[in-house]
C-alpha atoms as a PDB file:
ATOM      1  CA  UNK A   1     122.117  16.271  57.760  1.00  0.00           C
ATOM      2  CA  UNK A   2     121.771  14.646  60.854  1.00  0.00           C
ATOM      3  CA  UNK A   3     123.714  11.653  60.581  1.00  0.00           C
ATOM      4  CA  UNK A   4     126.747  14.115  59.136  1.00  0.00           C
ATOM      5  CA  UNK A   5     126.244  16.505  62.241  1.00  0.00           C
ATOM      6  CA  UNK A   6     125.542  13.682  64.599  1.00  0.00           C
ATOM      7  CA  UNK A   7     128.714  13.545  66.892  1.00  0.00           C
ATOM      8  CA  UNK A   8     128.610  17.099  67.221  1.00  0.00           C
ATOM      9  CA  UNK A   9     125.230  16.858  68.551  1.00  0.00           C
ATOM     10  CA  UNK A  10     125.977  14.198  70.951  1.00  0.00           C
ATOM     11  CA  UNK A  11     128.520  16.961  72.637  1.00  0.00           C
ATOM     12  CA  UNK A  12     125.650  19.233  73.440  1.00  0.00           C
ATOM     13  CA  UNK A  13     124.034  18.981  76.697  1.00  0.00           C
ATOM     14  CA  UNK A  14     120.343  18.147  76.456  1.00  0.00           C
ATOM     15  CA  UNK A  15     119.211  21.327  78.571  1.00  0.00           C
ATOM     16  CA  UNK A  16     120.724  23.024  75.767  1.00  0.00           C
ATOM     17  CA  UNK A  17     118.731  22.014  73.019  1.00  0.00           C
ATOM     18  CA  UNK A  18     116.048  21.532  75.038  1.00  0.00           C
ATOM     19  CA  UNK A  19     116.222  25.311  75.835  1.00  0.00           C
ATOM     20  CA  UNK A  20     116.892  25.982  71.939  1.00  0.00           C
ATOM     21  CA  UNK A  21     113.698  24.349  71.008  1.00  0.00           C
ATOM     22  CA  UNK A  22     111.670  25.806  74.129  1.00  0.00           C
ATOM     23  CA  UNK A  23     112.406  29.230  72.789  1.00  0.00           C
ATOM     24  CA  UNK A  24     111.667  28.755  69.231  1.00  0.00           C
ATOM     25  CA  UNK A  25     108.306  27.144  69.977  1.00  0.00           C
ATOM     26  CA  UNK A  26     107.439  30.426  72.706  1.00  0.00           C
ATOM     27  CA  UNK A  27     108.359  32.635  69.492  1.00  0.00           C
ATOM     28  CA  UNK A  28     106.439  30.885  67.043  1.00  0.00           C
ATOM     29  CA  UNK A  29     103.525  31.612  68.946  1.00  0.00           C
ATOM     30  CA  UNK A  30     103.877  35.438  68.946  1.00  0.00           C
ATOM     31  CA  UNK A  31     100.886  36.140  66.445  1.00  0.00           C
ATOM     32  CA  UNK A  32      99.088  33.149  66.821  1.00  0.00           C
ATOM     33  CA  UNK A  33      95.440  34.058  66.572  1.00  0.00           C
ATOM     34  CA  UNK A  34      94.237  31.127  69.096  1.00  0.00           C
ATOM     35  CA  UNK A  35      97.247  32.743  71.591  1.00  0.00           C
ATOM     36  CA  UNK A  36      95.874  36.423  71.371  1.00  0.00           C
ATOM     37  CA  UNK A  37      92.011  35.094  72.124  1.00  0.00           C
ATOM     38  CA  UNK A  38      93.863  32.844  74.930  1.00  0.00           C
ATOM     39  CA  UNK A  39      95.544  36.375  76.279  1.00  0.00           C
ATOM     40  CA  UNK A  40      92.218  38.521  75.654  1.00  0.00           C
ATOM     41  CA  UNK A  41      90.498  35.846  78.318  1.00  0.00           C
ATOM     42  CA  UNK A  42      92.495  37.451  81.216  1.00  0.00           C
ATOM     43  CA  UNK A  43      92.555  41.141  79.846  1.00  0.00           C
ATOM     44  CA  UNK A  44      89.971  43.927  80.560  1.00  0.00           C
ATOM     45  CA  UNK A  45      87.387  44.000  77.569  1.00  0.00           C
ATOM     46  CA  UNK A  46      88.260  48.370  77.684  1.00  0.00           C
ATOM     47  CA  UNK A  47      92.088  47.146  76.618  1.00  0.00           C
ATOM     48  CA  UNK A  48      90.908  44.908  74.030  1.00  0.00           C
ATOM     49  CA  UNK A  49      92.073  45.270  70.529  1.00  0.00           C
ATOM     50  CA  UNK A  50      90.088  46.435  67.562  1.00  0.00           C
ATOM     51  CA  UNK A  51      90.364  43.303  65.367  1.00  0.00           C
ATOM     52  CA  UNK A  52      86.820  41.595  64.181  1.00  0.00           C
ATOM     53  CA  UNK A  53      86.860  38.638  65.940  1.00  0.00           C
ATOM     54  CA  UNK A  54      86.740  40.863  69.242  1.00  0.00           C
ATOM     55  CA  UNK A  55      83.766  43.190  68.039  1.00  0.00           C
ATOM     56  CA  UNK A  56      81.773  40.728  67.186  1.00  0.00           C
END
């Protein structure tokens, strides 16, 4: 697919698919266990959420 799509890829800039593939990886961590524990590190234990790994 690549090679068929390959001059039209040479016409973007860089910063843009550089900014394409920044985004999708920030949304593919949205529900990312290890990202929630990494986010519960700098919240208040009162807001933390009721899942197991917390309670325990």
């Amino acid at each position: 697919l690549s090679i068929v799509i390959g001059d039209v890829l040479r016409q973007v800039p860089i910063a843009v698919l550089f900014g394409i593939f920044l985004y999708m990886g920030v949304m593919s961590l949205n529900g990312v266990q290890l990202t929630e524990r990494i986010m519960l590190l700098f919240m208040p234990p009162k807001y933390h959420p009721d899942h197991t790994y917390v309670r325990k």
